[in-house]
PDB file of N, CA and C in Angstrom:
ATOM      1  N   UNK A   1      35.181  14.320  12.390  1.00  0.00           N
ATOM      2  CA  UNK A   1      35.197  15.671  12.917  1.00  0.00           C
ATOM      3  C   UNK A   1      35.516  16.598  11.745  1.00  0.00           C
ATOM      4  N   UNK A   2      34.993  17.738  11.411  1.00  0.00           N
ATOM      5  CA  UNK A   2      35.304  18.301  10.540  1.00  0.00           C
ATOM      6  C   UNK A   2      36.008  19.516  10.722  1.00  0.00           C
ATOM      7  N   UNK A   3      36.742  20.100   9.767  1.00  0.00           N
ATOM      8  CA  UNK A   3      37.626  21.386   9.874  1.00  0.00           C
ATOM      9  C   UNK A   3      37.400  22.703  10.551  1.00  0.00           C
ATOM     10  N   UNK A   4      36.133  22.786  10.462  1.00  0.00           N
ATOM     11  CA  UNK A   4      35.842  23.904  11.427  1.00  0.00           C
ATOM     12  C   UNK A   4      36.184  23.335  12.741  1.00  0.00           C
ATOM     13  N   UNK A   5      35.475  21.908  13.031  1.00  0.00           N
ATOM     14  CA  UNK A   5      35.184  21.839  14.510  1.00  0.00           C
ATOM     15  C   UNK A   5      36.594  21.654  15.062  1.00  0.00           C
ATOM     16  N   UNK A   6      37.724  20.872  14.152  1.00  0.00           N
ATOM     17  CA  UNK A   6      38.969  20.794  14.752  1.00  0.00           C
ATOM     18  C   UNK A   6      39.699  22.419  15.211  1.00  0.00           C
ATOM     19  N   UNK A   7      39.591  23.329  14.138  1.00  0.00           N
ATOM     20  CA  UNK A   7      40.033  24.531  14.372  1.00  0.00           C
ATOM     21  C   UNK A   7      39.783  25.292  15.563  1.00  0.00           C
ATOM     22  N   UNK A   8      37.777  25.387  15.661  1.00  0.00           N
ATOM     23  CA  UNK A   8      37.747  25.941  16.918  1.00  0.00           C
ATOM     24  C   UNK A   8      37.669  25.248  18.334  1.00  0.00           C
ATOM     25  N   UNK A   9      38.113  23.378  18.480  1.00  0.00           N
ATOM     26  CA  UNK A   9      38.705  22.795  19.380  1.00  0.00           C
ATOM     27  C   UNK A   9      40.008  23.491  19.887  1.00  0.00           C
ATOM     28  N   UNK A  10      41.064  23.135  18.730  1.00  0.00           N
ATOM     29  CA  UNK A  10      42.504  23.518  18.883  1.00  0.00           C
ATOM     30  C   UNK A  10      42.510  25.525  19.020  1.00  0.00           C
ATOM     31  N   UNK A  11      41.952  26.069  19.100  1.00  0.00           N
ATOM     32  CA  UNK A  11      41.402  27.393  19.431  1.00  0.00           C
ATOM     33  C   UNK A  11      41.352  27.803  20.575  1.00  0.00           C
ATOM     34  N   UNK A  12      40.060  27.049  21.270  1.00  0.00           N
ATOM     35  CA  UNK A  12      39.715  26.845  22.486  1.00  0.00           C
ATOM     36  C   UNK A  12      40.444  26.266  23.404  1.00  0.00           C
ATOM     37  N   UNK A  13      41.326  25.286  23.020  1.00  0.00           N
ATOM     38  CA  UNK A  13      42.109  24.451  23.783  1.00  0.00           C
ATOM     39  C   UNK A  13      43.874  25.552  24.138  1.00  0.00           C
ATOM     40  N   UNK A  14      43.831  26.311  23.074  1.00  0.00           N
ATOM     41  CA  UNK A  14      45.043  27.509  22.597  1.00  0.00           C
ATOM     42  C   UNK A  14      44.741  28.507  23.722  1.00  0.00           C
ATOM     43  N   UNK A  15      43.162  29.082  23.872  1.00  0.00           N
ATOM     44  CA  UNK A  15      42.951  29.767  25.007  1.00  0.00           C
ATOM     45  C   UNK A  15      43.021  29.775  26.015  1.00  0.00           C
ATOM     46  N   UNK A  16      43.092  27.987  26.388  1.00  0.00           N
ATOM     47  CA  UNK A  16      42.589  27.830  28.110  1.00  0.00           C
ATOM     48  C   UNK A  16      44.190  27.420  28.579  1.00  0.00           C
ATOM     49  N   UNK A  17      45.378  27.407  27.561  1.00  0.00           N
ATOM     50  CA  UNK A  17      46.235  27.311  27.951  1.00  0.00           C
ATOM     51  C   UNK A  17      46.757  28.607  28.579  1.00  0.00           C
ATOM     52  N   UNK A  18      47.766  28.642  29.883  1.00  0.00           N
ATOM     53  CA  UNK A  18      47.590  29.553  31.101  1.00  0.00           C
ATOM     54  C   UNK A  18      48.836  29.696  30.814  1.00  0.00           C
ATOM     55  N   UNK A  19      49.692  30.498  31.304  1.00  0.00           N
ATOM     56  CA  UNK A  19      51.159  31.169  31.608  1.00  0.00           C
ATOM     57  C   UNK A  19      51.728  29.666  32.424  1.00  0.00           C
ATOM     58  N   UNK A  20      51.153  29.922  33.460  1.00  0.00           N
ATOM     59  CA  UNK A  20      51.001  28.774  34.687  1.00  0.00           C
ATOM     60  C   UNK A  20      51.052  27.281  34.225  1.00  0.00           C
ATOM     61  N   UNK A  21      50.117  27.239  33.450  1.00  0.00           N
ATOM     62  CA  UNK A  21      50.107  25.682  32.513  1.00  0.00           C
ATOM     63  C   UNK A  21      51.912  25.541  31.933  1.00  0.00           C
ATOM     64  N   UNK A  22      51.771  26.715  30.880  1.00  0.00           N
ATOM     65  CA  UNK A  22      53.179  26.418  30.056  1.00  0.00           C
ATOM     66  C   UNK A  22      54.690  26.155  30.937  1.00  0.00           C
ATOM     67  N   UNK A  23      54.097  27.008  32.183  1.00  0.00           N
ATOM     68  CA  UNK A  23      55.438  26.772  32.856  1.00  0.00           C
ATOM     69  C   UNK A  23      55.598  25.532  33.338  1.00  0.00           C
ATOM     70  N   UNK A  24      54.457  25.195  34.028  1.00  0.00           N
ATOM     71  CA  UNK A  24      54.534  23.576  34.640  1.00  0.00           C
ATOM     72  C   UNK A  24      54.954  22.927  33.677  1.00  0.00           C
ATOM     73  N   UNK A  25      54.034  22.526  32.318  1.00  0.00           N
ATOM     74  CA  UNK A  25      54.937  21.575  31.172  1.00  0.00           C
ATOM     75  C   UNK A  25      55.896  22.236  31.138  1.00  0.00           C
ATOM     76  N   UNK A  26      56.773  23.316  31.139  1.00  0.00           N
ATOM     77  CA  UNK A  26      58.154  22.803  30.795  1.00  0.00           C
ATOM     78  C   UNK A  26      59.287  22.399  31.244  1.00  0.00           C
ATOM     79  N   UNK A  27      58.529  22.942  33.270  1.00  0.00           N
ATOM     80  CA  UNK A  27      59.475  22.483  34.014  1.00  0.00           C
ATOM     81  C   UNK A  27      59.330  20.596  34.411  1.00  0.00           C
ATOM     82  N   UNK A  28      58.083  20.037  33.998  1.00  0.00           N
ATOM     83  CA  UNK A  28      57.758  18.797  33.918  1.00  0.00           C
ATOM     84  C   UNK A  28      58.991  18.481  32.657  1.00  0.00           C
ATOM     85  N   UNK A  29      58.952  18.947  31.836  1.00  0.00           N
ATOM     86  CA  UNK A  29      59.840  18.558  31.082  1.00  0.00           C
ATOM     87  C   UNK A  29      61.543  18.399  31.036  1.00  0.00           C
ATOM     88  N   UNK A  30      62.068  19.620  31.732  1.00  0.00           N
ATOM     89  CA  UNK A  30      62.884  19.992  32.289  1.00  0.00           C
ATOM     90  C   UNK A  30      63.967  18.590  33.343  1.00  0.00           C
ATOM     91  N   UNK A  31      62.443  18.490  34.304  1.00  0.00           N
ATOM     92  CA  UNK A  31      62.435  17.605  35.207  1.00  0.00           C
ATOM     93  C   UNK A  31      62.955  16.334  34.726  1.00  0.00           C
ATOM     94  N   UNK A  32      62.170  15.845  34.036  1.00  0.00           N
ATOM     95  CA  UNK A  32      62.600  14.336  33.142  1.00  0.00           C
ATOM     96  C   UNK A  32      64.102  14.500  32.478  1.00  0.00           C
ATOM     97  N   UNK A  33      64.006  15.240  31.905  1.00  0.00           N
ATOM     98  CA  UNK A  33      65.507  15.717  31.274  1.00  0.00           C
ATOM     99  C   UNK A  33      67.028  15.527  32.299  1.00  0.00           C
ATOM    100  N   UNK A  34      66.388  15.823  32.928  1.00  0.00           N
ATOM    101  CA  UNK A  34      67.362  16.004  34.014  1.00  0.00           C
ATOM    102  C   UNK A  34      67.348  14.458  34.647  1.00  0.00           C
ATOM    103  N   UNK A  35      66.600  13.839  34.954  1.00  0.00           N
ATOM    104  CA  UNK A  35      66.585  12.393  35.361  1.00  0.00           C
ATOM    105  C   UNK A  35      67.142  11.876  34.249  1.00  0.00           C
ATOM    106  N   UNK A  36      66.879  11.648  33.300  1.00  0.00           N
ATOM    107  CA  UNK A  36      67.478  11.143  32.332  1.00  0.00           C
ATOM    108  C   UNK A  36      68.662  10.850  31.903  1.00  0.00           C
ATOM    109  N   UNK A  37      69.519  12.133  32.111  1.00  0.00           N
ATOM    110  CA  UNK A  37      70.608  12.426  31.977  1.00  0.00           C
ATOM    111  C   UNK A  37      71.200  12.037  33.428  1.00  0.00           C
ATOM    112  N   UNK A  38      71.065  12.379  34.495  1.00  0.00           N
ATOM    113  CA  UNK A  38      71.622  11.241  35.636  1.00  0.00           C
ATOM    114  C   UNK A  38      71.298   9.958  35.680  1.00  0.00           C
ATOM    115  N   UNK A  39      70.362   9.427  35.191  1.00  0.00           N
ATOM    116  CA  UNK A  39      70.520   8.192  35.145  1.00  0.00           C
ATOM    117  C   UNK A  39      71.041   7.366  34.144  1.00  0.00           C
ATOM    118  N   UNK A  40      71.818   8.068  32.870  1.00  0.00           N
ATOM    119  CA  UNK A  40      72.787   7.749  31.541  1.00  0.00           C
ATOM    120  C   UNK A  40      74.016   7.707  32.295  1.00  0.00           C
ATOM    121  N   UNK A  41      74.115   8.826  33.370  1.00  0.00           N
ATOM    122  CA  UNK A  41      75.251   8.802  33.591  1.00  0.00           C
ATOM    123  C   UNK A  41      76.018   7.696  34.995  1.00  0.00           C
ATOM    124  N   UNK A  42      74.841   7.491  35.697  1.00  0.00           N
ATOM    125  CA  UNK A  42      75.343   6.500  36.327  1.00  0.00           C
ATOM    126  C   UNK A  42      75.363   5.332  35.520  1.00  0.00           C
ATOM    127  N   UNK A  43      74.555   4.706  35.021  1.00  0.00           N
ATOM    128  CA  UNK A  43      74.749   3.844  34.105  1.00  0.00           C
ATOM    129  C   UNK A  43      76.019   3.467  33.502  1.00  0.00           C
ATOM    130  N   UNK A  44      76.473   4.780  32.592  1.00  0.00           N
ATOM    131  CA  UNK A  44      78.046   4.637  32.096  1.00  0.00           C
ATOM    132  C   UNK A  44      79.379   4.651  33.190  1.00  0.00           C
ATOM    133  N   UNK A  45      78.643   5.094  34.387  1.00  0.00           N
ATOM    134  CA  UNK A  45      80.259   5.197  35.448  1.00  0.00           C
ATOM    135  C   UNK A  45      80.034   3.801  36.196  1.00  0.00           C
ATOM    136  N   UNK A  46      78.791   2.591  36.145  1.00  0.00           N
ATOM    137  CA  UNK A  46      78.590   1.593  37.090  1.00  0.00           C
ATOM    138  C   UNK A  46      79.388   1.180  35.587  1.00  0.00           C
ATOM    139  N   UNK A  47      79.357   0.869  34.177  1.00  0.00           N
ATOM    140  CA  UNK A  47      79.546  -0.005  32.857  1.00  0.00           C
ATOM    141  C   UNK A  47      81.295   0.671  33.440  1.00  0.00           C
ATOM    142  N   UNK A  48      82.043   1.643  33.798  1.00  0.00           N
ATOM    143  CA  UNK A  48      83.256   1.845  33.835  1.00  0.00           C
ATOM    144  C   UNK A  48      83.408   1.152  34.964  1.00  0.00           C
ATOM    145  N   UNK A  49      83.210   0.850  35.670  1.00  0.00           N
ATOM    146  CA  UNK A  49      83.805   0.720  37.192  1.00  0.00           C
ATOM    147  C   UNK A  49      84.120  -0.872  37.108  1.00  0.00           C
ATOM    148  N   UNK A  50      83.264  -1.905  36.173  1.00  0.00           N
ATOM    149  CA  UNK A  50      82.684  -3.021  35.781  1.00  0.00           C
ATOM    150  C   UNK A  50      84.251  -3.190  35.192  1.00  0.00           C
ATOM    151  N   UNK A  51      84.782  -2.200  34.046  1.00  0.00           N
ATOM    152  CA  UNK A  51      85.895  -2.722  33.478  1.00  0.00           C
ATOM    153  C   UNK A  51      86.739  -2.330  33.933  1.00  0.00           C
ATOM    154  N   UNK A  52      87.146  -1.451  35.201  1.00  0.00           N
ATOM    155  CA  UNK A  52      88.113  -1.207  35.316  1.00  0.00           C
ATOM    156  C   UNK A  52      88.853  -2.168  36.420  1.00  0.00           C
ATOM    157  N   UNK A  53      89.870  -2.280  36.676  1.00  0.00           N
ATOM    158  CA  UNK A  53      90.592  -3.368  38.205  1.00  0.00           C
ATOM    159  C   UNK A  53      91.442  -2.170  38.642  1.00  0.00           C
ATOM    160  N   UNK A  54      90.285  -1.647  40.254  1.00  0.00           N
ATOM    161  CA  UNK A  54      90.227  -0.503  39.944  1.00  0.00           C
ATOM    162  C   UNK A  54      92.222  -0.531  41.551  1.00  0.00           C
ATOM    163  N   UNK A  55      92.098  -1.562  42.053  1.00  0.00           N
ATOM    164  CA  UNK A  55      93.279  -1.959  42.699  1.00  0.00           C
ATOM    165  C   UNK A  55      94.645  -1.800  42.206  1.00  0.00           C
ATOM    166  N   UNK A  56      94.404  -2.289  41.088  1.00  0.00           N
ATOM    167  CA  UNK A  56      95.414  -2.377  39.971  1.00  0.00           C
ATOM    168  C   UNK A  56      95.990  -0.440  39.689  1.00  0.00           C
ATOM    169  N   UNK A  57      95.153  -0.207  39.411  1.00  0.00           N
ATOM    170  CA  UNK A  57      94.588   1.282  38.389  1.00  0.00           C
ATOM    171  C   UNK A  57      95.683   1.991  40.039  1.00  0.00           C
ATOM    172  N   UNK A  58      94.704   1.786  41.228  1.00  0.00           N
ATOM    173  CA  UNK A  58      95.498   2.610  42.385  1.00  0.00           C
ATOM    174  C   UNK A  58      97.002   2.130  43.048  1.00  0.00           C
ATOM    175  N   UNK A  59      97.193   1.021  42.442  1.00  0.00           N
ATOM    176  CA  UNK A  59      98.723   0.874  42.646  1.00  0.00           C
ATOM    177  C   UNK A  59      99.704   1.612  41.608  1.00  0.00           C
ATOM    178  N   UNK A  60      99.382   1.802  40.924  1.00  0.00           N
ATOM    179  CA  UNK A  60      99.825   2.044  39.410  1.00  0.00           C
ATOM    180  C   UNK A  60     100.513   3.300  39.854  1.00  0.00           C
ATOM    181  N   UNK A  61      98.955   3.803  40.617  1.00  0.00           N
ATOM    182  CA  UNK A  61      98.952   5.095  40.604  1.00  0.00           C
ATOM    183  C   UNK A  61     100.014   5.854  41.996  1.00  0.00           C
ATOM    184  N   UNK A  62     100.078   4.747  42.494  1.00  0.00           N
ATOM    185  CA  UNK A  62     100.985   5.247  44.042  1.00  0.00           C
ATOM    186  C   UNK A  62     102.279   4.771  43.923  1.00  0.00           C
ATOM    187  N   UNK A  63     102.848   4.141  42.495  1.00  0.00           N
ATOM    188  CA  UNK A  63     103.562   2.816  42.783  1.00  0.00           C
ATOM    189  C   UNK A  63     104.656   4.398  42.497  1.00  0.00           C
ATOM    190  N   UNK A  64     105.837   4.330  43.212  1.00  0.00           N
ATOM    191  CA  UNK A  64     107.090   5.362  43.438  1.00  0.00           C
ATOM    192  C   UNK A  64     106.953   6.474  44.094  1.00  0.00           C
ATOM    193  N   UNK A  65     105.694   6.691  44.654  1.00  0.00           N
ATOM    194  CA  UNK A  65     105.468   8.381  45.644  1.00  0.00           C
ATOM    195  C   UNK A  65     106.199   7.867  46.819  1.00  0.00           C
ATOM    196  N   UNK A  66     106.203   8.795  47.661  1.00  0.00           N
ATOM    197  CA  UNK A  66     107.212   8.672  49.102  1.00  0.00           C
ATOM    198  C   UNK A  66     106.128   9.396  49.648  1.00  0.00           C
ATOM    199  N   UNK A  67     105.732   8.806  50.811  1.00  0.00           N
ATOM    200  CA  UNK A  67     104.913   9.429  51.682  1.00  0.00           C
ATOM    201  C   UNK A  67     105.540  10.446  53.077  1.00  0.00           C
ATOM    202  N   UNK A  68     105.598  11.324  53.323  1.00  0.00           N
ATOM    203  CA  UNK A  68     106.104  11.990  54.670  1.00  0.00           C
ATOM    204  C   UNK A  68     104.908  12.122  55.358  1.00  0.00           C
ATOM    205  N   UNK A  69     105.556  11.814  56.687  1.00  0.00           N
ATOM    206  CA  UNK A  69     104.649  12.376  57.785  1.00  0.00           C
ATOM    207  C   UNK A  69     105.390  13.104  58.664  1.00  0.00           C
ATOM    208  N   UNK A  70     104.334  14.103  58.838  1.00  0.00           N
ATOM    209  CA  UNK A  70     105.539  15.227  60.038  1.00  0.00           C
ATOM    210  C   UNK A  70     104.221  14.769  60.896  1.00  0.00           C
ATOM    211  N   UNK A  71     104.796  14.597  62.557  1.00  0.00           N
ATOM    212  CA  UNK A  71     104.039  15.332  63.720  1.00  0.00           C
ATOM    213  C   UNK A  71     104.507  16.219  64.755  1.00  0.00           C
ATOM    214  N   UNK A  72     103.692  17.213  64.823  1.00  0.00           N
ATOM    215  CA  UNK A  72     103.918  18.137  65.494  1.00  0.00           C
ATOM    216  C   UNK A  72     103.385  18.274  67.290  1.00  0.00           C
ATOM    217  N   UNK A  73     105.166  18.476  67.772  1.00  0.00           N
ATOM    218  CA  UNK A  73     104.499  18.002  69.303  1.00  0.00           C
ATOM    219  C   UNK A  73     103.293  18.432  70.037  1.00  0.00           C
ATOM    220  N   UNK A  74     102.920  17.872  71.069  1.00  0.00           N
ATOM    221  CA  UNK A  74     101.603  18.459  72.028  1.00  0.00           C
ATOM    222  C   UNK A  74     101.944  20.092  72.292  1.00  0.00           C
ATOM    223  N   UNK A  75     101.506  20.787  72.449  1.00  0.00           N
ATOM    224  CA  UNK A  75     102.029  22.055  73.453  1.00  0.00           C
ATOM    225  C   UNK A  75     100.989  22.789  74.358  1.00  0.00           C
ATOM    226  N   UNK A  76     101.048  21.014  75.225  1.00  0.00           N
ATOM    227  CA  UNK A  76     100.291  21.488  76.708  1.00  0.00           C
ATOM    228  C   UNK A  76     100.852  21.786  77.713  1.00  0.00           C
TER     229      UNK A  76
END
C-alpha cells in the first residue's frame, strides 16, 4: 500500500468517525475499566478472607465488651 493511499485511508476513516462513535468507544472503554477493577477487587477480598480465621479475628474483637439490653414495657 503506498503513502498516499494509507494517508487518504486514515483520512477517510478520520471523517467517518462520528461524535456518537467516539462516545460509544469510550464509554465501551470506560465499561471494561470498571469491570476490571471490580473484579481485582473481589479477587483480593476472596485472597483476604482465605487468610484470615475470620472467628478468631471476631472474638478478639468482642473479647471484654459488656453487652446491655434494655426492654421497654408493652403500653397496651
Amino acid at each position: 500500500m503506498g503513502a498516499l493511499e494509507k494517508i487518504l485511508r486514515t483520512g477517510l476513516g478520520a471523517a467517518l468517525i462520528t461524535e456518537e462513535g467516539i462516545k460509544g468507544y469510550i464509554s465501551k472503554q470506560a465499561q471494561q475499566r470498571k469491570q476490571e477493577i471490580a473484579n481485582r477487587i473481589a479477587r483480593e477480598f476472596s485472597n483476604f478472607l482465605r487468610r484470615v480465621d475470620l472467628h478468631k479475628e471476631i472474638r478478639k474483637a468482642l473479647q471484654g465488651l459488656t453487652i446491655e439490653i434494655r426492654i421497654k414495657p408493652d403500653k397496651r
